[in-house]
N, C-alpha and C. Protein backbone atom coordinates (compact mmCIF):
# COMPACT_ATOMS: atom_id res chain seq x y z
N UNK A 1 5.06 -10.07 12.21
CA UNK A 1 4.90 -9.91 10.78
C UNK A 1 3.52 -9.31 10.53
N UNK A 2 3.46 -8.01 9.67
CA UNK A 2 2.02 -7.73 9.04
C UNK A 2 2.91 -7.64 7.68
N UNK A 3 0.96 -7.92 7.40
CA UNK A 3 0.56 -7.71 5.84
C UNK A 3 -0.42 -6.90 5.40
N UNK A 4 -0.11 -6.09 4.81
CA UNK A 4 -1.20 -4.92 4.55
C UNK A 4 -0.97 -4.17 3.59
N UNK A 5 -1.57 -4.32 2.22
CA UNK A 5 -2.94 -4.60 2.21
C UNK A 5 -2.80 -6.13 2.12
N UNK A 6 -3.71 -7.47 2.80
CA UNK A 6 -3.48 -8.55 2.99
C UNK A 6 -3.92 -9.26 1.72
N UNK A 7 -2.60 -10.18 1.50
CA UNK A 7 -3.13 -11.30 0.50
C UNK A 7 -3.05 -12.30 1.09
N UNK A 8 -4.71 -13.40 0.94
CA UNK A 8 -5.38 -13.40 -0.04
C UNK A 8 -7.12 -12.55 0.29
N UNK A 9 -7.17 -11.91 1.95
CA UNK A 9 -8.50 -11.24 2.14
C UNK A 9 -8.77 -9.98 1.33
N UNK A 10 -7.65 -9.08 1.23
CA UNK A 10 -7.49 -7.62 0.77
C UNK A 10 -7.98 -6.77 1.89
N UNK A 11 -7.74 -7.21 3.34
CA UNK A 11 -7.74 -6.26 4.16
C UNK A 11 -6.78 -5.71 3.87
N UNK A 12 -6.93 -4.23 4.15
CA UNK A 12 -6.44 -3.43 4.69
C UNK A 12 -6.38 -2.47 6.13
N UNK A 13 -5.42 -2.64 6.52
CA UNK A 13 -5.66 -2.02 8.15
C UNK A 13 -5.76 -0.02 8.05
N UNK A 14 -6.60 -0.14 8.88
CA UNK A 14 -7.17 1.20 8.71
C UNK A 14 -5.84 2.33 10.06
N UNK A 15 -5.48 3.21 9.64
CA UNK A 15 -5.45 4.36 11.00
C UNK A 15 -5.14 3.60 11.78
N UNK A 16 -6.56 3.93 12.23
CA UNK A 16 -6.55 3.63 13.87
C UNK A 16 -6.23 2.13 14.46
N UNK A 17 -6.28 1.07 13.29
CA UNK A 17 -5.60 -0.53 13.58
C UNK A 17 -4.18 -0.34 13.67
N UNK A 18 -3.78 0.20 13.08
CA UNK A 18 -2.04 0.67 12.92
C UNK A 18 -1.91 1.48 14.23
N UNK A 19 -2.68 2.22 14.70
CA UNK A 19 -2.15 2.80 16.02
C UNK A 19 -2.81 1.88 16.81
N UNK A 20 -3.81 1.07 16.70
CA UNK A 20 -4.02 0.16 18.04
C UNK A 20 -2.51 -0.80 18.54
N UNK A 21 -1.74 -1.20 16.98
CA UNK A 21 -1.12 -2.38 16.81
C UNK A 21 0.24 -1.68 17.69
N UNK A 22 0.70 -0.13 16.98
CA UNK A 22 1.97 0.46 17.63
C UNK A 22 1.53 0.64 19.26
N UNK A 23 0.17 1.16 19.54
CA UNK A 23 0.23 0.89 21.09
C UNK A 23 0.65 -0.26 22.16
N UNK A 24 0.27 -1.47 21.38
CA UNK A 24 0.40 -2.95 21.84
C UNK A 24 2.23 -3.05 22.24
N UNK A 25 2.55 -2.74 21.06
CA UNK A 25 4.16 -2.77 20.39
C UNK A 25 4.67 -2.25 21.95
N UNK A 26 4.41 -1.18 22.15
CA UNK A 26 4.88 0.09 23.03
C UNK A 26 5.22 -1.37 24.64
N UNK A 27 4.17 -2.06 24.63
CA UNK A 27 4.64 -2.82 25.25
C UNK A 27 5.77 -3.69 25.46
N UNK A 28 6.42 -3.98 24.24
CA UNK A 28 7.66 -5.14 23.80
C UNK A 28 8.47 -3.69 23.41
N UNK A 29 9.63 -3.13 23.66
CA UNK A 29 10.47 -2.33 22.87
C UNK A 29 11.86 -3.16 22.12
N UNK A 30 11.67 -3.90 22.67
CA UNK A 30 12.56 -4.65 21.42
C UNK A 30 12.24 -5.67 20.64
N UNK A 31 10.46 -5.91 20.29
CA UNK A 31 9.81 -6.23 18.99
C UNK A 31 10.22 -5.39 18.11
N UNK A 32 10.14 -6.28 16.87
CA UNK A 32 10.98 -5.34 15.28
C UNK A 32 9.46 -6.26 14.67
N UNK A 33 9.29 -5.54 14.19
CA UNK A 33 7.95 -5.59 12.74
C UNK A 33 8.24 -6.36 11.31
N UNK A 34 8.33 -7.00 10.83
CA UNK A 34 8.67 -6.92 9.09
C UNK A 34 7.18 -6.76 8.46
N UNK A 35 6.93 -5.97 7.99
CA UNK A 35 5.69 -5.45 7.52
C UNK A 35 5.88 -5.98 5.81
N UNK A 36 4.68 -6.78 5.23
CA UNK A 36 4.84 -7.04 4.03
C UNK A 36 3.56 -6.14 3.82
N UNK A 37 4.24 -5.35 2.85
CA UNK A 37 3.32 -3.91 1.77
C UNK A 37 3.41 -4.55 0.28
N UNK A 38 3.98 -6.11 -0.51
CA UNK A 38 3.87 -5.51 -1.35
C UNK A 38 2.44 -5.23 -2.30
N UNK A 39 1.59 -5.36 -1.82
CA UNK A 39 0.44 -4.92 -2.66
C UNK A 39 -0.43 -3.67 -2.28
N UNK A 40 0.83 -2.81 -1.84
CA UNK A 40 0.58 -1.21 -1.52
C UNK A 40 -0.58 -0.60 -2.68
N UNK A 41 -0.07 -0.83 -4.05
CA UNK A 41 -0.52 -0.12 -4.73
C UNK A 41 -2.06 -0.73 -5.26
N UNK A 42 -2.75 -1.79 -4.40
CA UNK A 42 -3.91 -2.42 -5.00
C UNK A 42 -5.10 -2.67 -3.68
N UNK A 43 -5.77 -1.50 -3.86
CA UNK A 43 -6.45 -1.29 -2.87
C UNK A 43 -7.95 -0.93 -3.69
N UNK A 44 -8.92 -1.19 -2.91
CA UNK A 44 -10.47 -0.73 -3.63
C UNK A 44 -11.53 -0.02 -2.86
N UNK A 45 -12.51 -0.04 -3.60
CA UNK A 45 -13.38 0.98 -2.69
C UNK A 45 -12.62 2.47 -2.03
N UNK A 46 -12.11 2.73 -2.63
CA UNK A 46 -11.06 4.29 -2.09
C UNK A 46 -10.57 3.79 -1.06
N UNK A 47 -10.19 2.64 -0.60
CA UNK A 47 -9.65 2.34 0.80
C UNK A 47 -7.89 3.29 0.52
N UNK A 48 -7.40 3.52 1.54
CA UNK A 48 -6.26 4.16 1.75
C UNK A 48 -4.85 3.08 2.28
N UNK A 49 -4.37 2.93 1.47
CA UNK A 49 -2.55 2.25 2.34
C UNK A 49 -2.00 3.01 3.16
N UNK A 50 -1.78 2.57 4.30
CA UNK A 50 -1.03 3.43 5.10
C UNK A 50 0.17 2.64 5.70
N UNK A 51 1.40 2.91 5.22
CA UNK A 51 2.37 2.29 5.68
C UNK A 51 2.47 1.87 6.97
N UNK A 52 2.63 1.17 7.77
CA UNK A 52 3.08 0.40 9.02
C UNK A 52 4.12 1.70 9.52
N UNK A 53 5.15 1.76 9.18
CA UNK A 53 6.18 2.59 9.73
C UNK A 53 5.85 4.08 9.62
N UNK A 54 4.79 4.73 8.61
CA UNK A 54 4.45 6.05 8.93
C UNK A 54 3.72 6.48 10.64
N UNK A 55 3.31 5.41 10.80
CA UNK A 55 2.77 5.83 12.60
C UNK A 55 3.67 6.13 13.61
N UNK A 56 3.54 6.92 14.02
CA UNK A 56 4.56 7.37 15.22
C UNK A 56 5.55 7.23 15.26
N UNK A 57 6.70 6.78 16.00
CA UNK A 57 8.04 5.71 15.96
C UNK A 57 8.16 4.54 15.46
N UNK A 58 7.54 4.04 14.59
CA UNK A 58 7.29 2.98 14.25
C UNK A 58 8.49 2.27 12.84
N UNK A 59 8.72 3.66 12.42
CA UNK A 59 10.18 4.02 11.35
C UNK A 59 11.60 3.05 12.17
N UNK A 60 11.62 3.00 13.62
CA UNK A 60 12.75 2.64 14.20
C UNK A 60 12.93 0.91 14.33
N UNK A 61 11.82 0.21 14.38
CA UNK A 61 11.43 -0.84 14.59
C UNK A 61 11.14 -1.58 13.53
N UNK A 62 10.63 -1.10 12.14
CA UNK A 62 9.86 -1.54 11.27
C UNK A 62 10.89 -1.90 10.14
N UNK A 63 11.11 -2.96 9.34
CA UNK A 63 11.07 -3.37 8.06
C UNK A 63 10.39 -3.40 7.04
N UNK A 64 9.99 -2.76 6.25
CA UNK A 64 9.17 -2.70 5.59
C UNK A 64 9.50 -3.53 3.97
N UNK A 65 8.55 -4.71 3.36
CA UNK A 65 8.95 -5.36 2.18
C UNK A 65 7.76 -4.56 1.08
N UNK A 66 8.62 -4.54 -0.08
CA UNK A 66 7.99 -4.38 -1.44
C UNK A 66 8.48 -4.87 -2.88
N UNK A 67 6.88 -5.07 -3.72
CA UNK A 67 7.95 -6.14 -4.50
C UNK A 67 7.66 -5.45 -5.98
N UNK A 68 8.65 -5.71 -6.96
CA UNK A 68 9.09 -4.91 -8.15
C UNK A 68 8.20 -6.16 -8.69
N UNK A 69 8.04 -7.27 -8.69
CA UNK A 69 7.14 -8.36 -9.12
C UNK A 69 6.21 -7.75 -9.69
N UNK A 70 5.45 -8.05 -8.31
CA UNK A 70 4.00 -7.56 -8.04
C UNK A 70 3.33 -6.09 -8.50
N UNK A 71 4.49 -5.15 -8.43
CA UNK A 71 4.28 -4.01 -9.16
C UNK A 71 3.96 -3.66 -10.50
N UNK A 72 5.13 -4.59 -11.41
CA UNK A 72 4.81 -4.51 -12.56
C UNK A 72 4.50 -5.44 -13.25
N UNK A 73 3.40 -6.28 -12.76
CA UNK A 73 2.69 -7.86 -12.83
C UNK A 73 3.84 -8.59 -13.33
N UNK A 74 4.80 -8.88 -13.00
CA UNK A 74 6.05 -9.63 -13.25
C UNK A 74 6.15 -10.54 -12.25
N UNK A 75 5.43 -11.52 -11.44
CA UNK A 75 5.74 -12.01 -10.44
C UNK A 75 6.87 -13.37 -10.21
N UNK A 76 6.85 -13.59 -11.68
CA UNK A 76 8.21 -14.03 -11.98
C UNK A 76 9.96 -13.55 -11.58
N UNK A 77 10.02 -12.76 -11.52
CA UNK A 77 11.04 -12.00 -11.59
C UNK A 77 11.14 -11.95 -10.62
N UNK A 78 11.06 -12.02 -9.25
CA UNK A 78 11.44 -12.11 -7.84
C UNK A 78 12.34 -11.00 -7.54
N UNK A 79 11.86 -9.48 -7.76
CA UNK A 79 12.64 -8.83 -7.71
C UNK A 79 11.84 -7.73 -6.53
N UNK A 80 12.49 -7.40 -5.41
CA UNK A 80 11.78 -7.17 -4.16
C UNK A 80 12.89 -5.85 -3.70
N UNK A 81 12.45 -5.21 -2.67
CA UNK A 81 13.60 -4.71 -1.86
C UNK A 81 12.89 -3.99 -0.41
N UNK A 82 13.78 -3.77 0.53
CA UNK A 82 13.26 -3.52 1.95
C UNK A 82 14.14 -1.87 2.28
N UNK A 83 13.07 -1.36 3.49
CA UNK A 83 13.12 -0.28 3.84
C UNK A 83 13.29 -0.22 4.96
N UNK A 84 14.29 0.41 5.77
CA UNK A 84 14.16 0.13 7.23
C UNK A 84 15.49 1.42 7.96
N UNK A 85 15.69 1.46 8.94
CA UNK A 85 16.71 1.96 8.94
C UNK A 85 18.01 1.01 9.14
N UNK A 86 19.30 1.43 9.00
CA UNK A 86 20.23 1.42 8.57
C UNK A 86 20.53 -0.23 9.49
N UNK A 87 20.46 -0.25 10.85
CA UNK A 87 20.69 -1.34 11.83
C UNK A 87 19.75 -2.44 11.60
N UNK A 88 18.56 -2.40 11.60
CA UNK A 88 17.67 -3.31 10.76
C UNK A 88 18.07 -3.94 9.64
N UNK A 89 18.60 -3.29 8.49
CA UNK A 89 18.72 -3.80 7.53
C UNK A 89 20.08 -4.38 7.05
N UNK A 90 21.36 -3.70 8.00
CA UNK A 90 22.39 -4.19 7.92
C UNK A 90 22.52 -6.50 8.37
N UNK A 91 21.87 -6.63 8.96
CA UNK A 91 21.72 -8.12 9.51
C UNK A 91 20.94 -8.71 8.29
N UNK A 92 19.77 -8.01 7.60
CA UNK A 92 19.10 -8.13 6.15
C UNK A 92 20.41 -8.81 5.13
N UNK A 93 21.37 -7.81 4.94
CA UNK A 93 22.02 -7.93 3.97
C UNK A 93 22.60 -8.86 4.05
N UNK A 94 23.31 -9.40 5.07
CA UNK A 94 24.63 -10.44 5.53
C UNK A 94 23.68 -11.76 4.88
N UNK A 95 22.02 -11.79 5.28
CA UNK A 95 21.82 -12.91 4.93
C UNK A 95 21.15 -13.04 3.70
N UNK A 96 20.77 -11.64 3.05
CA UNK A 96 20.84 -11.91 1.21
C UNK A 96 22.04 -12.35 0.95
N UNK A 97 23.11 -11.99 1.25
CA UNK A 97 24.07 -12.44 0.40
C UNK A 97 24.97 -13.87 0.67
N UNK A 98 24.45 -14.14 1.79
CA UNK A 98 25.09 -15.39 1.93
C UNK A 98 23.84 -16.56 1.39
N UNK A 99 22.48 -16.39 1.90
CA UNK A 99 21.83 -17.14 1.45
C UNK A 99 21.46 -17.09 -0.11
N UNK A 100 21.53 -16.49 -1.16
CA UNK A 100 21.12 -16.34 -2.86
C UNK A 100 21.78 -16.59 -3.52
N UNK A 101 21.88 -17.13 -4.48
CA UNK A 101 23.06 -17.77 -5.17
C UNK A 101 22.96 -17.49 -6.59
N UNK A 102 21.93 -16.66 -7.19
CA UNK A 102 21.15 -16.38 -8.28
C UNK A 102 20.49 -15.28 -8.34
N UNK A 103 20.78 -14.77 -9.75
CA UNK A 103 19.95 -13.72 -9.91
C UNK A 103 19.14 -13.77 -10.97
N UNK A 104 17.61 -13.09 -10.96
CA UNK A 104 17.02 -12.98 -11.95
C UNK A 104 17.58 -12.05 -13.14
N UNK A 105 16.80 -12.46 -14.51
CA UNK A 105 17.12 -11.88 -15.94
C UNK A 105 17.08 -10.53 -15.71
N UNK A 106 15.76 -9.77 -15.30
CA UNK A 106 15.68 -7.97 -15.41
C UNK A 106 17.14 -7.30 -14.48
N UNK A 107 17.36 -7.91 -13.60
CA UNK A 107 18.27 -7.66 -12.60
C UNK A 107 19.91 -7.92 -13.14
């Protein structure tokens, strides 16, 4: 699991931490990532977000979370969604829908 940009430090992993982390990876090929982004859009000092899955191959392995909450200071609303490719996210779905039993109001 990463988090980036991290709550509650506000690191953000730079470049070259994201390629230190996919080099490591390169070791395990059947580690899968769930990368929590959702506070992509709240970064300071000009720091830069750089998605987890934009590095190298990292698209094949990676889950990526973001949240419609947190976006539009709604953190009520528990309204989220994931990015991944198609095999990743198919095992995702089986257990949104068996585990939720409820949906929020905006939704």
């Amino acid at each position: 699991m990463l988090n980036t940009p991290h709550n509650p430090t506000g690191k953000c992993f730079t470049k070259t931490e994201l390629e230190e982390i996919s080099t490591i990876l390169k070791e395990f090929p059947d580690c899968k990532v769930l990368s929590d982004e959702v506070y992509d859009f709240l970064t300071f000092d000009g720091v830069e977000h750089i998605p987890f899955a934009s590095i190298g191959d990292n698209w094949l392995k990676t889950i990526t979370v973001y949240s419609g909450g947190k976006l539009l200071n709604a953190t009520g609303w528990k309204v989220g969604w994931a990015i991944a490719p198609p095999d990743l996210l198919r095992l995702g779905g089986i257990m949104n829908n068996t585990t939720f039993y409820c949906q929020n109001t905006p939704a």
